[in-house]
Structure formats: C-alpha cells, structure tokens
PDB file of N, CA and C in Angstrom:
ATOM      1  N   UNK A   1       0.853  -1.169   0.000  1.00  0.00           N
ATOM      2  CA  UNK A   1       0.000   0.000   0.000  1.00  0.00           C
ATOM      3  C   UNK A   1       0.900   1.235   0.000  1.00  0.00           C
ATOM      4  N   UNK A   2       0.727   2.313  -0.411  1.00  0.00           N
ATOM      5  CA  UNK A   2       1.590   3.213  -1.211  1.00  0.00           C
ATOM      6  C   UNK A   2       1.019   4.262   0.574  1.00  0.00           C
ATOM      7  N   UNK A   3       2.258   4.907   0.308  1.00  0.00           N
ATOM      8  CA  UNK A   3       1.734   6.379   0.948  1.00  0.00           C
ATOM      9  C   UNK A   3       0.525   7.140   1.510  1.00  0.00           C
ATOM     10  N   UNK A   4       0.291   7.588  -0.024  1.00  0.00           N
ATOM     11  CA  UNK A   4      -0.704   8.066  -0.358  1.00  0.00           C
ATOM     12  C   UNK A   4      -1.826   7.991  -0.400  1.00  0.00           C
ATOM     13  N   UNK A   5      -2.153   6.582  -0.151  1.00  0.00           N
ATOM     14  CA  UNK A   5      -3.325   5.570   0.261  1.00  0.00           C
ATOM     15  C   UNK A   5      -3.225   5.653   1.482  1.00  0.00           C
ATOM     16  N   UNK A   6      -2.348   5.179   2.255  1.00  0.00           N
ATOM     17  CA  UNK A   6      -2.499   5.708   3.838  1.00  0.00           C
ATOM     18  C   UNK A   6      -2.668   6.853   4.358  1.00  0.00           C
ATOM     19  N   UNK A   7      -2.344   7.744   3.847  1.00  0.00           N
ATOM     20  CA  UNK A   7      -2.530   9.450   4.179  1.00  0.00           C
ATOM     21  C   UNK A   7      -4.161   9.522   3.717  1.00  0.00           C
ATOM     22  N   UNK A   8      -5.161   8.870   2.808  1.00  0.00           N
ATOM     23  CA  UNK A   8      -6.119   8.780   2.427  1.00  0.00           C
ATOM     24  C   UNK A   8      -6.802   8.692   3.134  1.00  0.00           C
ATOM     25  N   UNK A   9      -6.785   6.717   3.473  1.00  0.00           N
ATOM     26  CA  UNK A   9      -7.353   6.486   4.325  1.00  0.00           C
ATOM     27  C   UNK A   9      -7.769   6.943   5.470  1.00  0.00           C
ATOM     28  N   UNK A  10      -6.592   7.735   6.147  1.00  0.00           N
ATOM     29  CA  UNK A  10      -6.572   8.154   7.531  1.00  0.00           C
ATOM     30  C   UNK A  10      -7.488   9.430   7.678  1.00  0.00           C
ATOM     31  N   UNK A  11      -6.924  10.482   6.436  1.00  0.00           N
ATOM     32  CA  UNK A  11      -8.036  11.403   6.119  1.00  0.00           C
ATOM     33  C   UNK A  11      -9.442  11.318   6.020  1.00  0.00           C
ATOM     34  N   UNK A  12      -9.647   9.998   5.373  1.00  0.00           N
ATOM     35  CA  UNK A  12     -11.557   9.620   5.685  1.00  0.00           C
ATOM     36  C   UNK A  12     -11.723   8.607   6.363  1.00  0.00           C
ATOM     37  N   UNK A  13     -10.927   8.651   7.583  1.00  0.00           N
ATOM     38  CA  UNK A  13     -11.135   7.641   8.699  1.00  0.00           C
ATOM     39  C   UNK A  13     -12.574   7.740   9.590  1.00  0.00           C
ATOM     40  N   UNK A  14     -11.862   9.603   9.572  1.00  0.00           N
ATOM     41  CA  UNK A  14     -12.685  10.294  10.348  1.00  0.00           C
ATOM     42  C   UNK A  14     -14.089  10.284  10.090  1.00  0.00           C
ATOM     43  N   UNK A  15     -14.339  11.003   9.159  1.00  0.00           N
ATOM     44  CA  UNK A  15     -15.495  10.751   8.526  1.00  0.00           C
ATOM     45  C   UNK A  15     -16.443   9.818   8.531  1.00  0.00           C
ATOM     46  N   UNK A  16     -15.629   8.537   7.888  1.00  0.00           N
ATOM     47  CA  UNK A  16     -16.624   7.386   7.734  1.00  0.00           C
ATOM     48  C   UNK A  16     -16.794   6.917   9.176  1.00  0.00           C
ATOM     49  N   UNK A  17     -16.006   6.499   9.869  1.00  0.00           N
ATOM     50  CA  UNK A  17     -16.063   5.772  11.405  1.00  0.00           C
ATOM     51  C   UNK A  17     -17.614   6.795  11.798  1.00  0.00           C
ATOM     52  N   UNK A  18     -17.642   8.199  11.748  1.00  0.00           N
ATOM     53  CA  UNK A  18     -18.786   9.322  12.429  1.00  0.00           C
ATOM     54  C   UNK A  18     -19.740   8.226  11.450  1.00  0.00           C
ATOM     55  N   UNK A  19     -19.675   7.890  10.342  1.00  0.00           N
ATOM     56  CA  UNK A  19     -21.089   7.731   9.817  1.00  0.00           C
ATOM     57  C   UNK A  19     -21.772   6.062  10.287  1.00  0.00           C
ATOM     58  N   UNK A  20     -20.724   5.598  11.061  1.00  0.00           N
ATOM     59  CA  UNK A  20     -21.413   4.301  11.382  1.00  0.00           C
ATOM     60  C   UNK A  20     -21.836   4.570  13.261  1.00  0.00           C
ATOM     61  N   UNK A  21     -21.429   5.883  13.450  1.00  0.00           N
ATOM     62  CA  UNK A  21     -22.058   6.257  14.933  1.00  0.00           C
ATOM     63  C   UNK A  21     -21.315   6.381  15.971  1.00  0.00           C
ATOM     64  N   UNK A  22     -19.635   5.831  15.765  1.00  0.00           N
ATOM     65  CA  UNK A  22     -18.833   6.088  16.433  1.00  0.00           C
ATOM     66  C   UNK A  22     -18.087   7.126  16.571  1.00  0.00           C
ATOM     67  N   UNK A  23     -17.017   7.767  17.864  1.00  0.00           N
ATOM     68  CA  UNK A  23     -16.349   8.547  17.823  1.00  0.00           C
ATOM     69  C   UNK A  23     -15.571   9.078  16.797  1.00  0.00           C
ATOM     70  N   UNK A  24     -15.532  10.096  15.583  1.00  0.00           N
ATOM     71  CA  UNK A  24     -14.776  10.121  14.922  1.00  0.00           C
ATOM     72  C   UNK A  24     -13.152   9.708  15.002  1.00  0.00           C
ATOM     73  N   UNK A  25     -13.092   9.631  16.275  1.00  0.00           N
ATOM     74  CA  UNK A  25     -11.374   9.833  16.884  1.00  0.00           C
ATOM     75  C   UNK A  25     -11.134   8.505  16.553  1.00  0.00           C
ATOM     76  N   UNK A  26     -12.011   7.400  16.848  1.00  0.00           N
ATOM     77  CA  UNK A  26     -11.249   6.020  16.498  1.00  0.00           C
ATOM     78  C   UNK A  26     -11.148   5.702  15.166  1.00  0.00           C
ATOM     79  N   UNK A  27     -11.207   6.048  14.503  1.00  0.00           N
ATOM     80  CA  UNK A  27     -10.194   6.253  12.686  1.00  0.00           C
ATOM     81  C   UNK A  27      -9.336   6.564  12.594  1.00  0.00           C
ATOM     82  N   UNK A  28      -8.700   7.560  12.932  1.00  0.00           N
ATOM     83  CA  UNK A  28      -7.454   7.921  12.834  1.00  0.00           C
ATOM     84  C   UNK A  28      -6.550   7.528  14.013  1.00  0.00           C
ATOM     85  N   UNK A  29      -7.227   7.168  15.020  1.00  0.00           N
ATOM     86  CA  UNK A  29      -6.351   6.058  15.736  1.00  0.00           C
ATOM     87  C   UNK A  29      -5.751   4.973  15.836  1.00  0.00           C
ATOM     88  N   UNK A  30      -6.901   4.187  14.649  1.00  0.00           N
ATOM     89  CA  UNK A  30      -6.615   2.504  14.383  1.00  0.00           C
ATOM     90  C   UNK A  30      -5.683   2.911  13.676  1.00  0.00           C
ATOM     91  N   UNK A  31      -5.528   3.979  12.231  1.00  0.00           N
ATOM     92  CA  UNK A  31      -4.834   4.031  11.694  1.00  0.00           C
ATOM     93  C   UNK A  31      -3.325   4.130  12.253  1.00  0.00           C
ATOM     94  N   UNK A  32      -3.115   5.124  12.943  1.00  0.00           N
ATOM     95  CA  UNK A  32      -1.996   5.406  13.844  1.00  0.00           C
ATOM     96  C   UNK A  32      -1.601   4.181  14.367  1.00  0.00           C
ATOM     97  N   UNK A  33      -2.525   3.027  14.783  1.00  0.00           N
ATOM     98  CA  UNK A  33      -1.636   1.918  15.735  1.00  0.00           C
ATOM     99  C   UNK A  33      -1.157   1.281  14.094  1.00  0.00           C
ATOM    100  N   UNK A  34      -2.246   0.966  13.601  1.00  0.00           N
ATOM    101  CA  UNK A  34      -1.780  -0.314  12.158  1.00  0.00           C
ATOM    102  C   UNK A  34      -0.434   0.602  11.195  1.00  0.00           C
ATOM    103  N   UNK A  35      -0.309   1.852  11.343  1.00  0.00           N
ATOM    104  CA  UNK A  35       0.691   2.153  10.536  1.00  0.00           C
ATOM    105  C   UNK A  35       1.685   2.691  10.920  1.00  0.00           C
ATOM    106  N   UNK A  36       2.237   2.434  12.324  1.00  0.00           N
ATOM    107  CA  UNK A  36       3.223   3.208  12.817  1.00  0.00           C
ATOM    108  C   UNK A  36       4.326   3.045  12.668  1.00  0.00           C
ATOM    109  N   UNK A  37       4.836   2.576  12.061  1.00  0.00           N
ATOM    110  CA  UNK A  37       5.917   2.513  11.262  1.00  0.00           C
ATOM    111  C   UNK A  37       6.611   3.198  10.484  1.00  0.00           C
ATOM    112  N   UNK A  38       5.788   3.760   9.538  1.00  0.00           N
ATOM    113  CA  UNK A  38       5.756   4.911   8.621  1.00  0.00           C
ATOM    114  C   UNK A  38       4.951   6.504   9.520  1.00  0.00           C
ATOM    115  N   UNK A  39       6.690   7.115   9.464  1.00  0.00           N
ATOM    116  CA  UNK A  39       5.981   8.547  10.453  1.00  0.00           C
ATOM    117  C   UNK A  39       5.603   9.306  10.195  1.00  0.00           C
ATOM    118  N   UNK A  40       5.648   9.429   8.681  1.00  0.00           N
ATOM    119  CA  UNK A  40       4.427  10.649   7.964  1.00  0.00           C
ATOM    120  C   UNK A  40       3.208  10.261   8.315  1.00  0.00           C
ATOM    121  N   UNK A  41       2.777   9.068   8.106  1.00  0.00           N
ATOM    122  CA  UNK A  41       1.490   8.817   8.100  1.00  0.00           C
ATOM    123  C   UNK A  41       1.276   8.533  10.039  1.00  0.00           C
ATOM    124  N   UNK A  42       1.883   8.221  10.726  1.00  0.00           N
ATOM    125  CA  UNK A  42       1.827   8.149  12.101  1.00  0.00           C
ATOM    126  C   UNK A  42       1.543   9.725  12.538  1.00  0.00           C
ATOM    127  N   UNK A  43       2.599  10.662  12.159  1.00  0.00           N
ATOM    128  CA  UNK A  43       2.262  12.392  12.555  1.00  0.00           C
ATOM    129  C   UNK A  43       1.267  12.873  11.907  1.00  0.00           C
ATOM    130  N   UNK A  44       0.452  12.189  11.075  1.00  0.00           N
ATOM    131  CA  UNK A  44      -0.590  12.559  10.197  1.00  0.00           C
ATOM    132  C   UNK A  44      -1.871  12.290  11.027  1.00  0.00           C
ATOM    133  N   UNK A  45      -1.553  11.342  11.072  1.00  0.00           N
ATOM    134  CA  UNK A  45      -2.560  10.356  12.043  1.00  0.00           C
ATOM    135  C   UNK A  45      -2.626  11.239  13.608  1.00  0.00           C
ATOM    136  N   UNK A  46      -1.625  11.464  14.139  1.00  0.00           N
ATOM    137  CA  UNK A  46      -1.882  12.312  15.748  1.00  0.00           C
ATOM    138  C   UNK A  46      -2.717  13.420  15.189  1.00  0.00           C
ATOM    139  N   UNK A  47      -2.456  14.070  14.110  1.00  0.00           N
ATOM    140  CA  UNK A  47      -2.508  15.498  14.254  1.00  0.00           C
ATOM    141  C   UNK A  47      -4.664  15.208  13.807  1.00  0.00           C
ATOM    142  N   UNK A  48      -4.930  14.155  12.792  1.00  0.00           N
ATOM    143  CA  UNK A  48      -6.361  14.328  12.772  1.00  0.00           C
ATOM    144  C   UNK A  48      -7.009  13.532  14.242  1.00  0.00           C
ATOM    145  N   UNK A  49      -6.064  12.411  14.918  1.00  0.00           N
ATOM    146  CA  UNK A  49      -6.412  12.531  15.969  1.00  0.00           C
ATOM    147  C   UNK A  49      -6.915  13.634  17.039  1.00  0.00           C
ATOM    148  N   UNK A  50      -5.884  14.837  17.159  1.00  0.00           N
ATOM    149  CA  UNK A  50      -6.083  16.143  17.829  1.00  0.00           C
ATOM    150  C   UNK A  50      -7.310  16.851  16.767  1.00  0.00           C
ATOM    151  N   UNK A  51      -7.617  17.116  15.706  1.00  0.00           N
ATOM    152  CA  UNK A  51      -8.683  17.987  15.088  1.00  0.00           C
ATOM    153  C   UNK A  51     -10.191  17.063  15.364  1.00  0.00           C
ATOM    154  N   UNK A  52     -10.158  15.339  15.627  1.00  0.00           N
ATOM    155  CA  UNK A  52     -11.405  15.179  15.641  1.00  0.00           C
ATOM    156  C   UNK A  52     -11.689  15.241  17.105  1.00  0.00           C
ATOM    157  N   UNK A  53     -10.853  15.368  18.258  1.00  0.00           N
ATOM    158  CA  UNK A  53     -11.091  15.605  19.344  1.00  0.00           C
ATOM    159  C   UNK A  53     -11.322  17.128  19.440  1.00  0.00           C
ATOM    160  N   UNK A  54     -11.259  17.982  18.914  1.00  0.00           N
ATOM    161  CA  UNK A  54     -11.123  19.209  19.190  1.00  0.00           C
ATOM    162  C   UNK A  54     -12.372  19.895  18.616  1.00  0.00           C
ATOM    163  N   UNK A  55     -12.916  18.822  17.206  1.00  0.00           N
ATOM    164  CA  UNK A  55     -14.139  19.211  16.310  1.00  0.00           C
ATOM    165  C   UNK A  55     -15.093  18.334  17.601  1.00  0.00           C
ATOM    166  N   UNK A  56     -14.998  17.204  18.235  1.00  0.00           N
ATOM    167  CA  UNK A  56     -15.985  16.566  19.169  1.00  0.00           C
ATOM    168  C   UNK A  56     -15.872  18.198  20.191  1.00  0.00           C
ATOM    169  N   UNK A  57     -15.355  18.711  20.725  1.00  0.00           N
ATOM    170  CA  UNK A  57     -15.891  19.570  22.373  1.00  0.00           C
ATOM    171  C   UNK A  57     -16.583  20.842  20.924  1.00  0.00           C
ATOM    172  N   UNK A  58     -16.151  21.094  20.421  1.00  0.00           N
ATOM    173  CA  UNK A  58     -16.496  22.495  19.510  1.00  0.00           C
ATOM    174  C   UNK A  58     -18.253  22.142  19.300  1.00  0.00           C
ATOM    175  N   UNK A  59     -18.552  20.950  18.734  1.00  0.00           N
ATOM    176  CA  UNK A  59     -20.092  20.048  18.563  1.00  0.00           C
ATOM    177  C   UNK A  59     -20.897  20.172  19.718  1.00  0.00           C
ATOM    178  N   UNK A  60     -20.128  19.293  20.674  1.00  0.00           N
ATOM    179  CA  UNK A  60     -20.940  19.129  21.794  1.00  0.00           C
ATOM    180  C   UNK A  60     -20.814  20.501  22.520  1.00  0.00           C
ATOM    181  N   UNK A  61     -20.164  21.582  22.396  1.00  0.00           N
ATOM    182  CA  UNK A  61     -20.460  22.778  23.716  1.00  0.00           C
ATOM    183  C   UNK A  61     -21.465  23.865  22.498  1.00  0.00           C
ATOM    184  N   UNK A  62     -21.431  23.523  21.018  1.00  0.00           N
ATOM    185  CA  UNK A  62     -22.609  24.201  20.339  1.00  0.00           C
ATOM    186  C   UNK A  62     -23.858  23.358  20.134  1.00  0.00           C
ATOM    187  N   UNK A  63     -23.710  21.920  20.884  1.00  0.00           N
ATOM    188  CA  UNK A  63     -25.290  21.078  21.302  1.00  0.00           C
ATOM    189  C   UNK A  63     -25.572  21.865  22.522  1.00  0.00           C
ATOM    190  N   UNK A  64     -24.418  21.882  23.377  1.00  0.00           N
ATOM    191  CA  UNK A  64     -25.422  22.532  24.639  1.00  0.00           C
ATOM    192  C   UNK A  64     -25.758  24.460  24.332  1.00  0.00           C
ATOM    193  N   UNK A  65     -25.054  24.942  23.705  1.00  0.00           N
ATOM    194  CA  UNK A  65     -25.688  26.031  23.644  1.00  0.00           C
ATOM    195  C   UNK A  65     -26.816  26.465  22.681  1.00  0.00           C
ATOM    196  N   UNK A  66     -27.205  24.653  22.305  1.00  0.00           N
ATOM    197  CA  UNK A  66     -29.366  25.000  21.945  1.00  0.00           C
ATOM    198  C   UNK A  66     -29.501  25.577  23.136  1.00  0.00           C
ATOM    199  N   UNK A  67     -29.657  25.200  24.146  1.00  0.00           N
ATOM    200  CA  UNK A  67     -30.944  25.855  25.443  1.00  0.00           C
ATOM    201  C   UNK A  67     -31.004  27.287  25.619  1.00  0.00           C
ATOM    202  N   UNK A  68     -30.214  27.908  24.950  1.00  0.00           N
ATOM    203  CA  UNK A  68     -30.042  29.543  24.825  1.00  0.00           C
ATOM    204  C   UNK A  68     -30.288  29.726  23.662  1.00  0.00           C
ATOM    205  N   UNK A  69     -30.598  28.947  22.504  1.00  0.00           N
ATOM    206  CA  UNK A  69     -31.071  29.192  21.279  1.00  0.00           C
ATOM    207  C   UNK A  69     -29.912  29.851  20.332  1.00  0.00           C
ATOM    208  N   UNK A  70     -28.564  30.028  20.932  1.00  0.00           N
ATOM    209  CA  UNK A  70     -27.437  30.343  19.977  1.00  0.00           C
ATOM    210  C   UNK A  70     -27.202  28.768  19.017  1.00  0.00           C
ATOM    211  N   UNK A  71     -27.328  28.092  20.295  1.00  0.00           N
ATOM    212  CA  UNK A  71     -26.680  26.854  19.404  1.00  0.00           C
ATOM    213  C   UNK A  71     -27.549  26.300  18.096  1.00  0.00           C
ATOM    214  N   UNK A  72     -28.465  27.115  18.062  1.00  0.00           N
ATOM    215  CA  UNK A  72     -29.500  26.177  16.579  1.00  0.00           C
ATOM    216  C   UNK A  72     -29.009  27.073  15.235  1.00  0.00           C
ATOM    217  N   UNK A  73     -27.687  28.198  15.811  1.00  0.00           N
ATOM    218  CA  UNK A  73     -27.356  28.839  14.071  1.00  0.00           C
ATOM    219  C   UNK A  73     -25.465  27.906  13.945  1.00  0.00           C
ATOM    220  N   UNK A  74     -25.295  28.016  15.006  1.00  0.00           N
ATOM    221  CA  UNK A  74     -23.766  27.523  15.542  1.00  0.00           C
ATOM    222  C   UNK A  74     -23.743  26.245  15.064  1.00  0.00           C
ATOM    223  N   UNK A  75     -24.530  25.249  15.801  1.00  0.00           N
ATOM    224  CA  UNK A  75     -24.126  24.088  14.916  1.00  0.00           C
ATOM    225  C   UNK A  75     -24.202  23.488  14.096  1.00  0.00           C
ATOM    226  N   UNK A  76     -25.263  23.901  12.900  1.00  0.00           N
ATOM    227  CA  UNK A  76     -25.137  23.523  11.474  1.00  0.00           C
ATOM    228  C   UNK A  76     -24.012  23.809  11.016  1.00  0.00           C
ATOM    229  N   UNK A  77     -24.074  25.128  11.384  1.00  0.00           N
ATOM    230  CA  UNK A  77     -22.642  25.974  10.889  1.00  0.00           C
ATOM    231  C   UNK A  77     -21.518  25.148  11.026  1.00  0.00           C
ATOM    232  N   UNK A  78     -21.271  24.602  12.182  1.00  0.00           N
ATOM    233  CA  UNK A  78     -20.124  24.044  12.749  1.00  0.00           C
ATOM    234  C   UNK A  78     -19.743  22.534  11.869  1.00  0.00           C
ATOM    235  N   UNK A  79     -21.380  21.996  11.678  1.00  0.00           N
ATOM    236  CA  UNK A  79     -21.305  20.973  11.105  1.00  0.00           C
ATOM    237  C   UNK A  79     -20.984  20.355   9.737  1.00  0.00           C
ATOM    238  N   UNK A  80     -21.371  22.067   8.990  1.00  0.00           N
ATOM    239  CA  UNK A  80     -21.014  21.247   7.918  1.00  0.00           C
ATOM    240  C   UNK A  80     -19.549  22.501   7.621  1.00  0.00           C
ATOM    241  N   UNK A  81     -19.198  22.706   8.357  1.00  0.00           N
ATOM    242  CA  UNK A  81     -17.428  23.277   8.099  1.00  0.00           C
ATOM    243  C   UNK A  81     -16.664  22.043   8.381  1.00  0.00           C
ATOM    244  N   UNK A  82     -17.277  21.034   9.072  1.00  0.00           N
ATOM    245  CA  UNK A  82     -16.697  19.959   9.561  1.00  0.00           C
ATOM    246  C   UNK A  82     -16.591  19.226   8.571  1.00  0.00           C
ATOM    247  N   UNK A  83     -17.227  18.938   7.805  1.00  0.00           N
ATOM    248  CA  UNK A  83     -17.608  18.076   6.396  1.00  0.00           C
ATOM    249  C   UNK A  83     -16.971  18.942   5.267  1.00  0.00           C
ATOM    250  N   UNK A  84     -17.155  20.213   4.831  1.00  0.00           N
ATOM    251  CA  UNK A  84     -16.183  20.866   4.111  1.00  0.00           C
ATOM    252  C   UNK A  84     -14.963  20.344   4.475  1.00  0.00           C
ATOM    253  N   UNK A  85     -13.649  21.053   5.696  1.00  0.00           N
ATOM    254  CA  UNK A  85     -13.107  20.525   5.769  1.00  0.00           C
ATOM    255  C   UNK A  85     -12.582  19.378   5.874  1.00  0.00           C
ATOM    256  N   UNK A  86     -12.897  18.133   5.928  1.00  0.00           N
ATOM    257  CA  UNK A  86     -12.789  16.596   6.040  1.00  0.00           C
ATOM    258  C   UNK A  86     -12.865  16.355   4.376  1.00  0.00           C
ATOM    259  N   UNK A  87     -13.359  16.548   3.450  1.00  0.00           N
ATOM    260  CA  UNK A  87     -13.558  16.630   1.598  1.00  0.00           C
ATOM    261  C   UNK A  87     -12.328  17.316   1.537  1.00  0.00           C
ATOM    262  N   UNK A  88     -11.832  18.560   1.904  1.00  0.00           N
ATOM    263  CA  UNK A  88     -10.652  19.207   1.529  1.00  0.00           C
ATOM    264  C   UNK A  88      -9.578  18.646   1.749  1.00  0.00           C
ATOM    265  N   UNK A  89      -9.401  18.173   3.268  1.00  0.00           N
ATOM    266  CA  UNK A  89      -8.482  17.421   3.969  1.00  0.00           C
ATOM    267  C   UNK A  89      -8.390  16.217   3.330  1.00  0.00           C
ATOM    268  N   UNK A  90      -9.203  15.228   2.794  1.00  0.00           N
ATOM    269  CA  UNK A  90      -9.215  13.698   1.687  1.00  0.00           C
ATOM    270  C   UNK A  90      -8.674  13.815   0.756  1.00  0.00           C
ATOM    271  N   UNK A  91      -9.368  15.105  -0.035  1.00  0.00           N
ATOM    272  CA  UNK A  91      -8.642  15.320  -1.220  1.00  0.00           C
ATOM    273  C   UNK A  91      -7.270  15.559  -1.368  1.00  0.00           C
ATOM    274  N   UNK A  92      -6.702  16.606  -0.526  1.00  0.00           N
ATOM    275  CA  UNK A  92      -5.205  16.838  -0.408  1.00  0.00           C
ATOM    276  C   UNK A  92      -4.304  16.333  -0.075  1.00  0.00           C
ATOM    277  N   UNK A  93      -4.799  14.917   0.780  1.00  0.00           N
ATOM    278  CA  UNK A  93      -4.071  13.646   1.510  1.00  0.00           C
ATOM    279  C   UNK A  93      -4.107  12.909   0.351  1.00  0.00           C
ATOM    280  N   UNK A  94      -5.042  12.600  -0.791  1.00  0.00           N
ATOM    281  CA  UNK A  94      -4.928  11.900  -1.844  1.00  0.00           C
ATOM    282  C   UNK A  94      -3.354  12.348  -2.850  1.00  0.00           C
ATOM    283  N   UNK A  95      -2.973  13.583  -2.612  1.00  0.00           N
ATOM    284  CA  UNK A  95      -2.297  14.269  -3.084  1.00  0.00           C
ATOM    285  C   UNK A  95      -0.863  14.138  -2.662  1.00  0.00           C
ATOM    286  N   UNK A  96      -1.154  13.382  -1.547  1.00  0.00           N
ATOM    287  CA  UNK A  96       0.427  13.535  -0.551  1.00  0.00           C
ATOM    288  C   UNK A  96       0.563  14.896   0.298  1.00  0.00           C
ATOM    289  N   UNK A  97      -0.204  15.888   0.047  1.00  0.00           N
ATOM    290  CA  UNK A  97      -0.035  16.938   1.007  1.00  0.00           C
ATOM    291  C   UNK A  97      -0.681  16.840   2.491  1.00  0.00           C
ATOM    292  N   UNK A  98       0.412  16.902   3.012  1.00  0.00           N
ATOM    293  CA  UNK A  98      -0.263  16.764   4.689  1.00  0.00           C
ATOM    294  C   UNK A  98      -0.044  18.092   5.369  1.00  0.00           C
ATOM    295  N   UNK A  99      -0.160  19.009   5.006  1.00  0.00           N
ATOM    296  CA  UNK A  99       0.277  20.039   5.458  1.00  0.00           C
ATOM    297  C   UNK A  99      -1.039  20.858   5.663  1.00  0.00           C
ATOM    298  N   UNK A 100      -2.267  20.337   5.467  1.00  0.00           N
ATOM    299  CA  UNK A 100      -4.045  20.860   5.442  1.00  0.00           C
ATOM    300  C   UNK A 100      -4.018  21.078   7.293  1.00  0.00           C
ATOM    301  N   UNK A 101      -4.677  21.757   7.932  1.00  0.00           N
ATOM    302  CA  UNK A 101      -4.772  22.178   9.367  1.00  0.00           C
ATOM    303  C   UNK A 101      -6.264  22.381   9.537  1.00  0.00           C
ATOM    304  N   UNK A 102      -6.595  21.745  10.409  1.00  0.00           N
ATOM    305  CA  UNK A 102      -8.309  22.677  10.267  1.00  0.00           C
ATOM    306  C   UNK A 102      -8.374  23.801  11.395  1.00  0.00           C
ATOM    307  N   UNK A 103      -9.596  24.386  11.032  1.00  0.00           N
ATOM    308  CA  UNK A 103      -9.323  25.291  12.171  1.00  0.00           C
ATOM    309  C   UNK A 103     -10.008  25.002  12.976  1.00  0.00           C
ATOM    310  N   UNK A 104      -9.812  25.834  14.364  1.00  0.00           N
ATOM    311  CA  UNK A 104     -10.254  25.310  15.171  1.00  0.00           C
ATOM    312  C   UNK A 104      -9.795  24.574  16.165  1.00  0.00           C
ATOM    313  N   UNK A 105      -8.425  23.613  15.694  1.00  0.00           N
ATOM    314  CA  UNK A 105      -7.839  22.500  16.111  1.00  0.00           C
ATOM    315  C   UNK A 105      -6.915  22.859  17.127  1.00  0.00           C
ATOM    316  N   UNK A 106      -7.096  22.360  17.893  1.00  0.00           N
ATOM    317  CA  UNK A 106      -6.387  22.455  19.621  1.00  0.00           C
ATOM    318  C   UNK A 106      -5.650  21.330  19.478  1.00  0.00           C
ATOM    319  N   UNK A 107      -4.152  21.401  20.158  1.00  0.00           N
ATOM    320  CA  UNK A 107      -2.816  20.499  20.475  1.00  0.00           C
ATOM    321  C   UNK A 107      -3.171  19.495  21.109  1.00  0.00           C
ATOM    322  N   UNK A 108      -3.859  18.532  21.043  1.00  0.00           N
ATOM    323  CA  UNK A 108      -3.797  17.352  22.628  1.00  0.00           C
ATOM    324  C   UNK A 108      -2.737  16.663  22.846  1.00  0.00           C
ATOM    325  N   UNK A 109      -2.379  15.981  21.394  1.00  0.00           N
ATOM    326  CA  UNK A 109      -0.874  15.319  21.468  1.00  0.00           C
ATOM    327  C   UNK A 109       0.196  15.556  20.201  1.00  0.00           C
ATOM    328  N   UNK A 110       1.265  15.604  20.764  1.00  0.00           N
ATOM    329  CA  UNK A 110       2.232  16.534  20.291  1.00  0.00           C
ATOM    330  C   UNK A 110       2.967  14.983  19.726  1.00  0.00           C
TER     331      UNK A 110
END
C-alpha cells in the first residue's frame, strides 16, 4: 500500500467511522496503531487525531448552547465546516499533502 493511500485512508477515517455512529477519533487512531511505522502517516494520524477531538468539544459545547437558542445557528454551521473541511483534507491527503490544518484545532498530542 503506497503512501498516499495511507494518508487517504486516515483522512476519511474520520469521517466514515462518524457515519457508522462512532467517535470520529477512532479512525485515525486505528490508523496510527496499524501504521506506525511509517511517520508521515503516524504524525498525520496524531494530528487528525487532535482535530477530531477538538471538532468533538467544539459540537458538543454548540449542542449545549441550543438551550439559549445560539446553538440552533452555531451548529449547522459548525457541522457542515466539519464536512467541508474533512472533503478538503481527503482530497489533499490523496495528493500527498499533509500540510491541510483545520481550524479550530487544539494540540492534545504533540
């Protein structure tokens, strides 16, 4: 498996794992254990590790701010920047560029 396929994969780890109901974070984690070997794709792997943990508190603190009625413009919003970015981030990992950042994204592990 080439590179570039792993930088792929890992890029719509995220994604797909959210669409079967799980934590986005465990995609780019499995990836990280099964490919650690190769440290592009291992530092690739922490860093969407840190953006889907960072896109999970950003979700859940604009779920809780429905009860004040901010959160019903906030988190569509939030949601589908999340999905924009994750299409941008696939595509450019298809590319070999790992250098895509989302925003938003807080350090957890270095």
């Amino acid at each position: 498996m080439t590179q570039d396929t792993k930088l792929t994969l890992t890029a719509a780890s995220g994604l797909l794992i959210s669409l079967i109901s799980l934590p986005s974070v465990v995609g780019p984690l499995i990836c990280m254990l099964v490919w650690k070997e190769d440290s592009v794709v291992e530092s690739f792997a922490r860093a969407r590790i840190n953006t889907q943990i960072s896109w999970l508190i950003w979700l859940f603190l604009a779920g809780l701010s429905c009860f004040v009625l901010v959160g019903f413009v906030v988190l569509p919003v939030l949601i589908i920047m999340w999905l924009v970015c994750s299409i941008i981030d696939i595509v450019r990992a298809a590319a070999g560029d790992t250098s895509f950042r989302f925003p938003l994204t807080i350090d957890f592990l270095k």
